[in-house]
PDB file of N, CA and C in Angstrom:
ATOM      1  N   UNK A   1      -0.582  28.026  -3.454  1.00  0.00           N
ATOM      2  CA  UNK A   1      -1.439  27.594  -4.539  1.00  0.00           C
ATOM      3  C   UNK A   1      -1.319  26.071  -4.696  1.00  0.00           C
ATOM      4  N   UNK A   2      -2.380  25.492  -4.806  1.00  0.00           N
ATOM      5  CA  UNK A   2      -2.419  24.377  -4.873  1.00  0.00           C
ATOM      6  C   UNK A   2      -2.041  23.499  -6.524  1.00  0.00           C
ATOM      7  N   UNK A   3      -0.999  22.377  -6.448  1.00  0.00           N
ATOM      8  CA  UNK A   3      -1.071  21.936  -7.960  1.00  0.00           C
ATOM      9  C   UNK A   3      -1.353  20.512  -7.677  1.00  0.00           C
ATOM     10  N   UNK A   4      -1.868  20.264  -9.195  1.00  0.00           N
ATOM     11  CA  UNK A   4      -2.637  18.781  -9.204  1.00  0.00           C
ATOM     12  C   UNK A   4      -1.770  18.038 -10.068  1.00  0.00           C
ATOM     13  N   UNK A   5      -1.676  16.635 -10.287  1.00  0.00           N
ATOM     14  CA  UNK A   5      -1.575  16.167 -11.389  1.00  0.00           C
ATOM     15  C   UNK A   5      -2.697  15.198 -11.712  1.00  0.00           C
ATOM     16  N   UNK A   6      -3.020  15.183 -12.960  1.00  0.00           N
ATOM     17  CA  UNK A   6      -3.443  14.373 -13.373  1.00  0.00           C
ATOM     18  C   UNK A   6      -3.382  13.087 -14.390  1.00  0.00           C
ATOM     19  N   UNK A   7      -4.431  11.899 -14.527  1.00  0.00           N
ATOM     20  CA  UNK A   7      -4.643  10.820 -15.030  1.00  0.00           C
ATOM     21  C   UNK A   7      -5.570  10.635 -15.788  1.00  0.00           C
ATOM     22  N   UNK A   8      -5.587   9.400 -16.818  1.00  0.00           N
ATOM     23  CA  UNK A   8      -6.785   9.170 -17.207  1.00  0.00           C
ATOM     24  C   UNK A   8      -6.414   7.661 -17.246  1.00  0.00           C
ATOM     25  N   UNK A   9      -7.811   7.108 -17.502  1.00  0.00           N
ATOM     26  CA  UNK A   9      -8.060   5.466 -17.087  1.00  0.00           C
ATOM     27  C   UNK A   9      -8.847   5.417 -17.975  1.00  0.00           C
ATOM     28  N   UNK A  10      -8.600   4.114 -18.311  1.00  0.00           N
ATOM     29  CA  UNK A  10      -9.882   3.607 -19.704  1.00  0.00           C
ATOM     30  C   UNK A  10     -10.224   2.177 -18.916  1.00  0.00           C
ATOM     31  N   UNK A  11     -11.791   1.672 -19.141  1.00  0.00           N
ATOM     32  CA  UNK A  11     -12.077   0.311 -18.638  1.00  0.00           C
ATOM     33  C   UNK A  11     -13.063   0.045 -19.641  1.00  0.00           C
ATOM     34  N   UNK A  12     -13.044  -0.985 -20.546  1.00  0.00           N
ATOM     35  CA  UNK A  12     -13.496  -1.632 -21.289  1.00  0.00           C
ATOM     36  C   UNK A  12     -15.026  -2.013 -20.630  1.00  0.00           C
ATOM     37  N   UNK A  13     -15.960  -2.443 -21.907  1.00  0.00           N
ATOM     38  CA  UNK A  13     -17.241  -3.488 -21.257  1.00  0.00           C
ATOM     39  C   UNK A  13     -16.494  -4.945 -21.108  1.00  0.00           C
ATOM     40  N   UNK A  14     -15.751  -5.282 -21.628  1.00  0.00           N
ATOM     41  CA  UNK A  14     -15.188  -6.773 -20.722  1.00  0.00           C
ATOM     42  C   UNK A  14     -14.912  -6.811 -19.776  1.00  0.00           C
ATOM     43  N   UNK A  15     -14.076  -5.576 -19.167  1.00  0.00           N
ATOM     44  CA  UNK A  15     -13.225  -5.677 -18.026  1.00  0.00           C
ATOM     45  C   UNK A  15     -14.252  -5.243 -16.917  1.00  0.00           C
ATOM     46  N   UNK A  16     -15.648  -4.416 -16.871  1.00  0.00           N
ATOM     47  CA  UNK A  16     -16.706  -4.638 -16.096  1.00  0.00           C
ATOM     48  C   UNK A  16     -17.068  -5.808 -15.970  1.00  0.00           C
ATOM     49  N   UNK A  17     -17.670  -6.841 -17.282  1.00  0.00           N
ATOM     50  CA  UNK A  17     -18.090  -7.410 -17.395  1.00  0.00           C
ATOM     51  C   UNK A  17     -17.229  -9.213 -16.697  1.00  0.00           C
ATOM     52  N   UNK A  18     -15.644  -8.541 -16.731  1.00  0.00           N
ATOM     53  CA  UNK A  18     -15.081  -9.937 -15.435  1.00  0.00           C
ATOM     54  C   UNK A  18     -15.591  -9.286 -14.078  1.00  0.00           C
ATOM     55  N   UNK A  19     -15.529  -8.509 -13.770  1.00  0.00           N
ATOM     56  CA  UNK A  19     -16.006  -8.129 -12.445  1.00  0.00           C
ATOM     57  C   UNK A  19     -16.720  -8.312 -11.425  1.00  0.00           C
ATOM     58  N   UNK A  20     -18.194  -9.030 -12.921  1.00  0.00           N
ATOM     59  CA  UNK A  20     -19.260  -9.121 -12.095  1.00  0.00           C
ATOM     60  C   UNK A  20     -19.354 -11.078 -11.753  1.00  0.00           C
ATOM     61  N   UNK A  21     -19.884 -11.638 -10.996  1.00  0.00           N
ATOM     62  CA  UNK A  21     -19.734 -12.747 -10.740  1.00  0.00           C
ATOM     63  C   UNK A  21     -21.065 -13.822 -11.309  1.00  0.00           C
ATOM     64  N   UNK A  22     -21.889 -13.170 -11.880  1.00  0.00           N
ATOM     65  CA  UNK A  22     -22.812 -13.743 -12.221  1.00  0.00           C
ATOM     66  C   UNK A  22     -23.191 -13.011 -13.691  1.00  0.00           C
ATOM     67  N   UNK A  23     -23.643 -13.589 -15.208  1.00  0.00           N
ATOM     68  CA  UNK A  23     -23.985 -13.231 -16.051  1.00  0.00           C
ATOM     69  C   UNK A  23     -25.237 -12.547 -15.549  1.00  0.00           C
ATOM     70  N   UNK A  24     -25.595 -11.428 -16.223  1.00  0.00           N
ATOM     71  CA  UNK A  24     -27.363 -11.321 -16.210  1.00  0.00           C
ATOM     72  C   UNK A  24     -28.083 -12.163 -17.435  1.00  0.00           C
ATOM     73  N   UNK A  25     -29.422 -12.157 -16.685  1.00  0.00           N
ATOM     74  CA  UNK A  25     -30.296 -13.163 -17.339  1.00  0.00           C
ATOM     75  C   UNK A  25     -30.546 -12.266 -18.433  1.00  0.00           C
ATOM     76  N   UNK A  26     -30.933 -13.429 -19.755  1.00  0.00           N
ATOM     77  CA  UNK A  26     -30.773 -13.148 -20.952  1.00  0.00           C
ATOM     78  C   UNK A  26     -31.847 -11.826 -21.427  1.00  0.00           C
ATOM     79  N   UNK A  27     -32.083 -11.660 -22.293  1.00  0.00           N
ATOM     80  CA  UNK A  27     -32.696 -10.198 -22.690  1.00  0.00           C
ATOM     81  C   UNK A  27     -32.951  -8.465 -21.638  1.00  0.00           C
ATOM     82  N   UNK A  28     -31.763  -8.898 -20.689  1.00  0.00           N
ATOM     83  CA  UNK A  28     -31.497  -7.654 -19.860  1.00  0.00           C
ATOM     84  C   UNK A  28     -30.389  -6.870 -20.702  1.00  0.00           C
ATOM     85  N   UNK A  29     -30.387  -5.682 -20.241  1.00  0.00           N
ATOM     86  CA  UNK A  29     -29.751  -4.311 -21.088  1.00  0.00           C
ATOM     87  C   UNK A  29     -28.009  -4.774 -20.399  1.00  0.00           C
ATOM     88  N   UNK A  30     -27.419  -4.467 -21.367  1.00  0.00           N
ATOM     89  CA  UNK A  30     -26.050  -4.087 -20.941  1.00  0.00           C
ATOM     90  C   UNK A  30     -25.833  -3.262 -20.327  1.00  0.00           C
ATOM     91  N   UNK A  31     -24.151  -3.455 -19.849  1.00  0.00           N
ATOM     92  CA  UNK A  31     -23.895  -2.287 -18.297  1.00  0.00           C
ATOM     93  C   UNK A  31     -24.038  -0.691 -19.309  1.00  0.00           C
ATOM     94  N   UNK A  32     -23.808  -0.472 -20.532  1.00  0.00           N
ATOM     95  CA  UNK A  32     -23.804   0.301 -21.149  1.00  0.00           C
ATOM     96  C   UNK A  32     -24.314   0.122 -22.555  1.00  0.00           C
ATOM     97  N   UNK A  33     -25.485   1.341 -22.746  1.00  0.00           N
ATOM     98  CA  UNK A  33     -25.931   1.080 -24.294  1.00  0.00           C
ATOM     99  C   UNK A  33     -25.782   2.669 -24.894  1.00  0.00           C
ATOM    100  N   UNK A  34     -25.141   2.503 -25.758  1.00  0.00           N
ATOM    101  CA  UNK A  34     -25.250   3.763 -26.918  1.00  0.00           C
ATOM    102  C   UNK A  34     -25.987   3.675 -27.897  1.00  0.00           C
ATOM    103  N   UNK A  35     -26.808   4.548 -28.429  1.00  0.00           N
ATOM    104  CA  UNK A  35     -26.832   4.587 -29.611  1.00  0.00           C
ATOM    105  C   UNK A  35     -26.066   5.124 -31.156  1.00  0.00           C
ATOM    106  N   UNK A  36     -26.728   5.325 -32.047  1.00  0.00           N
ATOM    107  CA  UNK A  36     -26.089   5.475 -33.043  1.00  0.00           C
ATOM    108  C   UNK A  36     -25.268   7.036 -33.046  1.00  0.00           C
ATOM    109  N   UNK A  37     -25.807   7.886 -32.239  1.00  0.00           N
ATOM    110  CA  UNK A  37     -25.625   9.145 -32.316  1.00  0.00           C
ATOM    111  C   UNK A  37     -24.497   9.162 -31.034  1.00  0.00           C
ATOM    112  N   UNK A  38     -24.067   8.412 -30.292  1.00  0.00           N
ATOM    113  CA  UNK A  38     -22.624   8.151 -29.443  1.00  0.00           C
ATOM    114  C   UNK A  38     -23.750   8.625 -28.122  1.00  0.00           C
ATOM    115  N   UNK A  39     -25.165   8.688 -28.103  1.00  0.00           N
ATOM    116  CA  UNK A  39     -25.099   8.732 -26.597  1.00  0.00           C
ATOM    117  C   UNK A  39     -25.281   7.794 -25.979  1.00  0.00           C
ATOM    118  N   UNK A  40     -24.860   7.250 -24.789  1.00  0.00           N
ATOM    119  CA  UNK A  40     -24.965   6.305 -23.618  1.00  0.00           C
ATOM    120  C   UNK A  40     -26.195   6.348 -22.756  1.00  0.00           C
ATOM    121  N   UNK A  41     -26.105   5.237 -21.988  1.00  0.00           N
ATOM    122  CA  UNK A  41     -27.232   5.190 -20.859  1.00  0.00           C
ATOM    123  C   UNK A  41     -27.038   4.462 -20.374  1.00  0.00           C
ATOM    124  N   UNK A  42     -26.998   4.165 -18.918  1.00  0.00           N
ATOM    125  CA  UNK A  42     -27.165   3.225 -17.913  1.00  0.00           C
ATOM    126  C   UNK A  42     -28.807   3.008 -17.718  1.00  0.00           C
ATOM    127  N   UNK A  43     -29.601   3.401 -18.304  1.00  0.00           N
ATOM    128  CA  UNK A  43     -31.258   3.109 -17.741  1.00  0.00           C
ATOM    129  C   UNK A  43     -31.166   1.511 -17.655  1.00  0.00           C
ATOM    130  N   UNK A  44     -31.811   1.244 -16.714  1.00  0.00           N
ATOM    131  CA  UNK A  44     -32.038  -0.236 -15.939  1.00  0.00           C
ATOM    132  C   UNK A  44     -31.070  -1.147 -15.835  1.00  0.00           C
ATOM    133  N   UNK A  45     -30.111  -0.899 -15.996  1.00  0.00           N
ATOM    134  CA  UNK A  45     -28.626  -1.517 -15.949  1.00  0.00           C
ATOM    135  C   UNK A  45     -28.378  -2.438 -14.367  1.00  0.00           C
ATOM    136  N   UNK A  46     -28.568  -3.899 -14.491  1.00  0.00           N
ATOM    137  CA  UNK A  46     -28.656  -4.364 -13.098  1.00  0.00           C
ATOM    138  C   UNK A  46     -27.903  -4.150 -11.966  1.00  0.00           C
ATOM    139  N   UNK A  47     -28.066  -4.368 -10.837  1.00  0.00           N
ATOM    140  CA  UNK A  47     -27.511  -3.452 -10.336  1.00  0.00           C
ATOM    141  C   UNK A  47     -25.402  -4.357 -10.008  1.00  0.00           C
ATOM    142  N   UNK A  48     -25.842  -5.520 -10.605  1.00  0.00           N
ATOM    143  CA  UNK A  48     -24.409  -6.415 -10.379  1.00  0.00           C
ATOM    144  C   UNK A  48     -23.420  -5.493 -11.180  1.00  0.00           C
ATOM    145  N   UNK A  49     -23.663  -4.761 -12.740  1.00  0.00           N
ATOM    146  CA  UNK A  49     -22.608  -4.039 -13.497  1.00  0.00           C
ATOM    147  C   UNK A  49     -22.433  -2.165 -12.432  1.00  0.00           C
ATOM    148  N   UNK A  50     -23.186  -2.391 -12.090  1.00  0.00           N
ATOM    149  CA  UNK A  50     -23.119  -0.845 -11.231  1.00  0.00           C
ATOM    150  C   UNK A  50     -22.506  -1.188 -10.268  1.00  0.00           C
ATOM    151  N   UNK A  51     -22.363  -1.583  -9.396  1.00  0.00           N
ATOM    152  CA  UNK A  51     -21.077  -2.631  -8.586  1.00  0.00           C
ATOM    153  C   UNK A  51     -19.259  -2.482  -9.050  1.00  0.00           C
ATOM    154  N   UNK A  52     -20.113  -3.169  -9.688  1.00  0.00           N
ATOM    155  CA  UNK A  52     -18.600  -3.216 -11.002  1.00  0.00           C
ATOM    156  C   UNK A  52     -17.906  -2.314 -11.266  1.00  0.00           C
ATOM    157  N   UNK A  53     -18.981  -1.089 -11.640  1.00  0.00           N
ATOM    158  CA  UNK A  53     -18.151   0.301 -11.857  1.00  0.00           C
ATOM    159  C   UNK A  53     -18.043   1.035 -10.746  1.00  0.00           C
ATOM    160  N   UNK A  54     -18.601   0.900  -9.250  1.00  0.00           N
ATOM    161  CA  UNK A  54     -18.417   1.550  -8.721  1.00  0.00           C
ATOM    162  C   UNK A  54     -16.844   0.730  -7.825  1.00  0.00           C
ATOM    163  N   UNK A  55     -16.390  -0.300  -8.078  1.00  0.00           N
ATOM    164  CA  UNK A  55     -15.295  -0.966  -7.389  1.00  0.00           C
ATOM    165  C   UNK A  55     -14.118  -0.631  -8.277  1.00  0.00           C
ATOM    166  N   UNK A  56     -14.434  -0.174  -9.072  1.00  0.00           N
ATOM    167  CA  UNK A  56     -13.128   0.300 -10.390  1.00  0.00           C
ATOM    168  C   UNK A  56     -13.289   1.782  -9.822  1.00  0.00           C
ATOM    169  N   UNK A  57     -14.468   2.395  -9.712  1.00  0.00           N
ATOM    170  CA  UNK A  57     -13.930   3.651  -9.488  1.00  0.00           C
ATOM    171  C   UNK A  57     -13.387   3.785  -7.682  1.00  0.00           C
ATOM    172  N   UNK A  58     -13.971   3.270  -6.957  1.00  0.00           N
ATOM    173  CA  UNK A  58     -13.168   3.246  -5.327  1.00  0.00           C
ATOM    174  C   UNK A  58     -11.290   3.268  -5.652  1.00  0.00           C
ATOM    175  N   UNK A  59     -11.389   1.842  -6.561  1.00  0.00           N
ATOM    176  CA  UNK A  59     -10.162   1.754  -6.467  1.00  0.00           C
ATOM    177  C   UNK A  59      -9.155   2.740  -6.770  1.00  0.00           C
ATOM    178  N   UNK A  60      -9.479   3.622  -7.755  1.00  0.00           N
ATOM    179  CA  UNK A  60      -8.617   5.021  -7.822  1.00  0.00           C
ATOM    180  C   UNK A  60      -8.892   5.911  -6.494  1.00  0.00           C
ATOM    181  N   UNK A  61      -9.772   6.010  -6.620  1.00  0.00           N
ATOM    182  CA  UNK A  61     -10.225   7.053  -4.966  1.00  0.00           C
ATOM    183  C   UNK A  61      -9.733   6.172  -3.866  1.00  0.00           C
ATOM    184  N   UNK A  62      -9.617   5.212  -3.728  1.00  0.00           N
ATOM    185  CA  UNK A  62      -8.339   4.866  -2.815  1.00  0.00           C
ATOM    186  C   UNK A  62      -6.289   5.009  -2.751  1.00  0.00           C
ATOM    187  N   UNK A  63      -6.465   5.524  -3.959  1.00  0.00           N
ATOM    188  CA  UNK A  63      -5.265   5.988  -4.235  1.00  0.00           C
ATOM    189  C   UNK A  63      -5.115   6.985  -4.652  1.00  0.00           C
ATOM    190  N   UNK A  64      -5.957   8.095  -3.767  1.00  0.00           N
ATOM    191  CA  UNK A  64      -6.426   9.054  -3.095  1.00  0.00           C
ATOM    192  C   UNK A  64      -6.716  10.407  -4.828  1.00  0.00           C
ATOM    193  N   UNK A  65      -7.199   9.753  -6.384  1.00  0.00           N
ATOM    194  CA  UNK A  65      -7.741  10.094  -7.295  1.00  0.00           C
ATOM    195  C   UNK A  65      -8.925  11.015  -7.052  1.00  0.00           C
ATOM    196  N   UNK A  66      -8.826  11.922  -7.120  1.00  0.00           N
ATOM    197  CA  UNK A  66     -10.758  12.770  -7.604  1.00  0.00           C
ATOM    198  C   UNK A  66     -10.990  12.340  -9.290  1.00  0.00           C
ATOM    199  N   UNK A  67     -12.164  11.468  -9.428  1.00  0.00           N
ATOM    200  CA  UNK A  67     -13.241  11.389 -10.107  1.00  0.00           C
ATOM    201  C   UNK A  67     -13.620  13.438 -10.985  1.00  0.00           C
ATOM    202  N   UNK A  68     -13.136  13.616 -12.090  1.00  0.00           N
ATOM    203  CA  UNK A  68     -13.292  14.588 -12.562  1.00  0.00           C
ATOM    204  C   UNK A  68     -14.177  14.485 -13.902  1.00  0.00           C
ATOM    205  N   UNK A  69     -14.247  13.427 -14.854  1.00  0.00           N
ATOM    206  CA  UNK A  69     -15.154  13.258 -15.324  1.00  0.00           C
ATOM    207  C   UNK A  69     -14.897  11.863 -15.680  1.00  0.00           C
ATOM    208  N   UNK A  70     -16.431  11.660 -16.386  1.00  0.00           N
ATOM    209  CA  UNK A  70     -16.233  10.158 -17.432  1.00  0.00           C
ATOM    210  C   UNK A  70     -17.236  10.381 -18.681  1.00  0.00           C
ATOM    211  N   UNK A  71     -16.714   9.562 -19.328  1.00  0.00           N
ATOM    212  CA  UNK A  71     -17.098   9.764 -20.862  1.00  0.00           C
ATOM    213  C   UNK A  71     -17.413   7.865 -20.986  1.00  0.00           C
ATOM    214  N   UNK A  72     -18.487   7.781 -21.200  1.00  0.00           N
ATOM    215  CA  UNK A  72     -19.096   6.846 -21.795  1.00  0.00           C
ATOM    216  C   UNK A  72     -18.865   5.896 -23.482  1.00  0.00           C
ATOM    217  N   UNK A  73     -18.449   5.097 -23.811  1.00  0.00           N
ATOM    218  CA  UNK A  73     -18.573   5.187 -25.146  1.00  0.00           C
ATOM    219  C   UNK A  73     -19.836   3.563 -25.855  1.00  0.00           C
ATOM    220  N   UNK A  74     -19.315   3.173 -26.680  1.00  0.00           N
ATOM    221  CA  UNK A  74     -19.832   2.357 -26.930  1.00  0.00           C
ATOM    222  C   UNK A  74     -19.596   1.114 -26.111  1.00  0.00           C
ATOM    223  N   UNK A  75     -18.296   0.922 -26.103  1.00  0.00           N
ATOM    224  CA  UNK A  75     -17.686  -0.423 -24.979  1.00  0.00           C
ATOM    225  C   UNK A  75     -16.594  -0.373 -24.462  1.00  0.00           C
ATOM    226  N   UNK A  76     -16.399   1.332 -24.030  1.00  0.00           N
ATOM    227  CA  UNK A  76     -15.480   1.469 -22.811  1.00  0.00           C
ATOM    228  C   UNK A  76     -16.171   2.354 -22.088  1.00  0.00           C
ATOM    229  N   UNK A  77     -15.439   2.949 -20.609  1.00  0.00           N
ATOM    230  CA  UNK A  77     -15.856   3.939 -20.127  1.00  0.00           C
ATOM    231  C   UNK A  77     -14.482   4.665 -19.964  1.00  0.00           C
ATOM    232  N   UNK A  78     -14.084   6.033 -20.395  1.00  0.00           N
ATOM    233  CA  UNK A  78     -13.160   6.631 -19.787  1.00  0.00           C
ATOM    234  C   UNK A  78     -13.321   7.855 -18.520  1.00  0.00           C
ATOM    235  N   UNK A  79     -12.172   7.712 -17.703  1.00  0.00           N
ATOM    236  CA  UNK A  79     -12.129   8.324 -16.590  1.00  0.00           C
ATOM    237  C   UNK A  79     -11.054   9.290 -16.461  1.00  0.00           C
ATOM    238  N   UNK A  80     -11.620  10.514 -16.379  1.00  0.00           N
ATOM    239  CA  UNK A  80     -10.583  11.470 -16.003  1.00  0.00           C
ATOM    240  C   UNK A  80     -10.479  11.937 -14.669  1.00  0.00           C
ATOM    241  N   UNK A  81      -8.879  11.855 -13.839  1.00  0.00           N
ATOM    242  CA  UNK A  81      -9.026  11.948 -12.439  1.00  0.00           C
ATOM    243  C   UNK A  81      -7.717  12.801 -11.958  1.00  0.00           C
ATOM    244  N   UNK A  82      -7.689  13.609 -10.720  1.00  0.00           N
ATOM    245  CA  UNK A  82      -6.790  14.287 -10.428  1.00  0.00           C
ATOM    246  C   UNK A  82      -6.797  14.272  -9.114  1.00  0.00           C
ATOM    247  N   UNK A  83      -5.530  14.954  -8.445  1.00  0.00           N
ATOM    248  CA  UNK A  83      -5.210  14.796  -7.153  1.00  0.00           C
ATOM    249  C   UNK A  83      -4.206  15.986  -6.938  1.00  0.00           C
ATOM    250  N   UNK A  84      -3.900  16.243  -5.445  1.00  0.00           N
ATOM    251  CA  UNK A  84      -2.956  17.191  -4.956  1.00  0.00           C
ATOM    252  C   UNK A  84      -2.244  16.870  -5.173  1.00  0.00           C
ATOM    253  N   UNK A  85      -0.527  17.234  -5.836  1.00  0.00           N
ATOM    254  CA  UNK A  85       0.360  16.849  -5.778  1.00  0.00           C
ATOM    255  C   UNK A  85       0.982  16.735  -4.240  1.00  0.00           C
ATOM    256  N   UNK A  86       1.901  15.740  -4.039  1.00  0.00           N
ATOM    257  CA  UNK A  86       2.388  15.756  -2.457  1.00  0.00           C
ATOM    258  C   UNK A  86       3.416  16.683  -2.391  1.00  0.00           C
ATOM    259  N   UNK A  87       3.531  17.456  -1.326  1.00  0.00           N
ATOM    260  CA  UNK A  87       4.247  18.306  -1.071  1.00  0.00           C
ATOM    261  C   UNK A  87       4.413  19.806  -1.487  1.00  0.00           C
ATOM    262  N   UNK A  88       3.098  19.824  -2.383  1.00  0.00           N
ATOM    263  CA  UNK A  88       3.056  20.979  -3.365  1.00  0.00           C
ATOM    264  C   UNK A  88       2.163  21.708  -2.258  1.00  0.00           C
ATOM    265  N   UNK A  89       3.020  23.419  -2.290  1.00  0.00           N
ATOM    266  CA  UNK A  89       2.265  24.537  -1.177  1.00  0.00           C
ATOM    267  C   UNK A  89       0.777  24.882  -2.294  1.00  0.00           C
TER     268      UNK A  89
END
């Protein structure tokens, strides 16, 4: 039987937002917008902050993490991630 352990990761909209190397031009949408009711959206989100999140998420999946969910918020994103334990039958 296989056992996992797992993690969770939190990344702020700043900490996307060092990531990317160029500001977006002014009246473009943030990497993330909620509204009042806590839901999120990436709709038209350029593609420099999608970058961003996808190099934060490699970087766990290079340290061999499964991507199990994420939760969006106002100005973080959290990540829940798991893996085989080593050596576990």
């Amino acid at each position: 039987m296989k056992k996992y352990e797992y993690t969770i990761t939190t990344h702020t909209a700043d900490e996307i937002l060092a990531k990317i190397q160029s500001r977006p031009a002014e009246g473009e949408l943030p990497v993330l917008y909620c509204d009042a009711q806590g839901t999120c959206f990436f709709d038209n989100a350029p593609n420099p902050y999608l970058e961003s999140i996808i190099e934060i998420l490699n970087t766990q999946g290079e340290q061999g993490w499964i991507l199990v969910q994420t939760v969006l918020r106002e100005q973080d994103m959290i990540c829940f991630w798991r893996r085989e334990q080593e050596g576990a039958a």
